[in-house]
Protein backbone atom coordinates (compact mmCIF):
# COMPACT_ATOMS: atom_id res chain seq x y z
CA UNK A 1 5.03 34.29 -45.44
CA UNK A 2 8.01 35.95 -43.36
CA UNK A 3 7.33 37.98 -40.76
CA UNK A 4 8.02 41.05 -42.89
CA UNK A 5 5.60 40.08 -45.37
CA UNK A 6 2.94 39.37 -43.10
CA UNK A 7 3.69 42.82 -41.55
CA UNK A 8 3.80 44.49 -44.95
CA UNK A 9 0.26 42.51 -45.57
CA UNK A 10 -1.25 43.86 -42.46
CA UNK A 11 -0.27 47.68 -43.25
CA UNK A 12 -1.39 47.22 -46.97
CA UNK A 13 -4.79 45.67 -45.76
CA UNK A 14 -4.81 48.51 -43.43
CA UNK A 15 -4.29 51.05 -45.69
CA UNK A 16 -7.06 49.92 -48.06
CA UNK A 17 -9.78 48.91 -45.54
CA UNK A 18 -9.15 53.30 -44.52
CA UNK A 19 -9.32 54.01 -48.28
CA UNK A 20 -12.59 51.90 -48.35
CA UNK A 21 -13.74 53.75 -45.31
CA UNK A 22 -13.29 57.10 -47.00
CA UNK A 23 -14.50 55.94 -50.22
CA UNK A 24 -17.75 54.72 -48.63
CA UNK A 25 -18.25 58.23 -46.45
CA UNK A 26 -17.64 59.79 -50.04
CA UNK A 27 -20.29 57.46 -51.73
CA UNK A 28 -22.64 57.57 -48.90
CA UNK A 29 -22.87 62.00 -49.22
CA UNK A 30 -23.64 61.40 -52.57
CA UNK A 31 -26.32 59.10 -52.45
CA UNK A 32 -27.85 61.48 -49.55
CA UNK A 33 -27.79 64.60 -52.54
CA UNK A 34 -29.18 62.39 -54.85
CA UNK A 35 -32.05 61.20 -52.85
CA UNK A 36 -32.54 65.09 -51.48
CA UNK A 37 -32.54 65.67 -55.33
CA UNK A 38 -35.26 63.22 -55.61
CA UNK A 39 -37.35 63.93 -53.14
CA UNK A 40 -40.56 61.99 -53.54
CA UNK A 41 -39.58 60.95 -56.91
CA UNK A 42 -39.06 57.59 -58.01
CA UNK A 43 -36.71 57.35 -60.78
CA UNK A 44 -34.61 60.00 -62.21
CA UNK A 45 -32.58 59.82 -65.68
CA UNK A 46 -29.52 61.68 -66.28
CA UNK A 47 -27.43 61.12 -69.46
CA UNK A 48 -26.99 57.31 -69.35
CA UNK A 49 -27.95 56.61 -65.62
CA UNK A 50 -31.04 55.63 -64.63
CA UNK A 51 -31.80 56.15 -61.05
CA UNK A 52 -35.10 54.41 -59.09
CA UNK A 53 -35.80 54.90 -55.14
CA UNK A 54 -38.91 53.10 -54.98
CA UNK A 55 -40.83 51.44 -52.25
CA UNK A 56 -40.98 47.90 -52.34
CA UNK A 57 -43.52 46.36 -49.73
CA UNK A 58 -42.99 42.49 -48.66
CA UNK A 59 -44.95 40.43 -46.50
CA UNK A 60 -42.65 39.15 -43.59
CA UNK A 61 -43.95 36.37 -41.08
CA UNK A 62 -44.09 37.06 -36.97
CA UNK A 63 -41.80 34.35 -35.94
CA UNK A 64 -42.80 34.46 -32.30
CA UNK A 65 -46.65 34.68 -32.89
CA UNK A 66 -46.35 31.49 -35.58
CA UNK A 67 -44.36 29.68 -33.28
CA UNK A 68 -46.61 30.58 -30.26
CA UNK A 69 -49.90 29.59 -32.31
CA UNK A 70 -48.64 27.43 -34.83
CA UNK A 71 -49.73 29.35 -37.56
CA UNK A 72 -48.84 31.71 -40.72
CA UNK A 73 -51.17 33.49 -42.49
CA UNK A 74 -53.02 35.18 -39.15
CA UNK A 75 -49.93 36.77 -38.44
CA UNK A 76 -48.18 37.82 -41.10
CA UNK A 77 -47.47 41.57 -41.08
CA UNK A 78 -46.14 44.03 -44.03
CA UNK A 79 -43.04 45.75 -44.28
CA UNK A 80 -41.77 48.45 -46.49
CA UNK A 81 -38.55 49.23 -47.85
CA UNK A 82 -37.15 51.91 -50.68
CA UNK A 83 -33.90 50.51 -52.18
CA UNK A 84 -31.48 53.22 -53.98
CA UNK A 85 -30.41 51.32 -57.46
CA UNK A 86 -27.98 53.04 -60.21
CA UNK A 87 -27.43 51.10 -63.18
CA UNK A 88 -25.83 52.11 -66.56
């Protein structure tokens, strides 16, 4: 590539990584209204989406307290997580 090309690369790849930007601000005040929508709900349907916001619990291992006593089970600990999923 010429130097003009790389330039013109640069400003295109700057251009979209700003669109992407806005378009992710945009996506992320929607998901915040649907989830206000939701509430304590865990799935809503609306024509042909299907929207879940569930908890999902998973077991995740103390690193420092196995590596300190050498063992798993005795210190594993829970953690919980709600992922937002839209499928069509």
């Amino acid at each position: 590539m010429t130097n003009p090309e790389l330039m013109q690369a640069l400003t295109e790849r700057q251009e979209l990584v700003r669109i992407m930007d806005e378009a992710k601000a945009r996506i992320d005040e929607l998901t915040d209204a649907l989830k206000a929508h939701m509430g304590v709900e865990t799935s809503l349907i609306i024509g042909p989406y299907k929207v879940t916001w569930k908890d999902v619990v998973r077991t995740v291992a103390d690193v420092d307290a196995m590596k300190a006593a050498g063992i798993y089970p005795d210190f594993s600990k829970q953690q919980v997580t709600r992922p937002f999923k839209v499928t069509c």
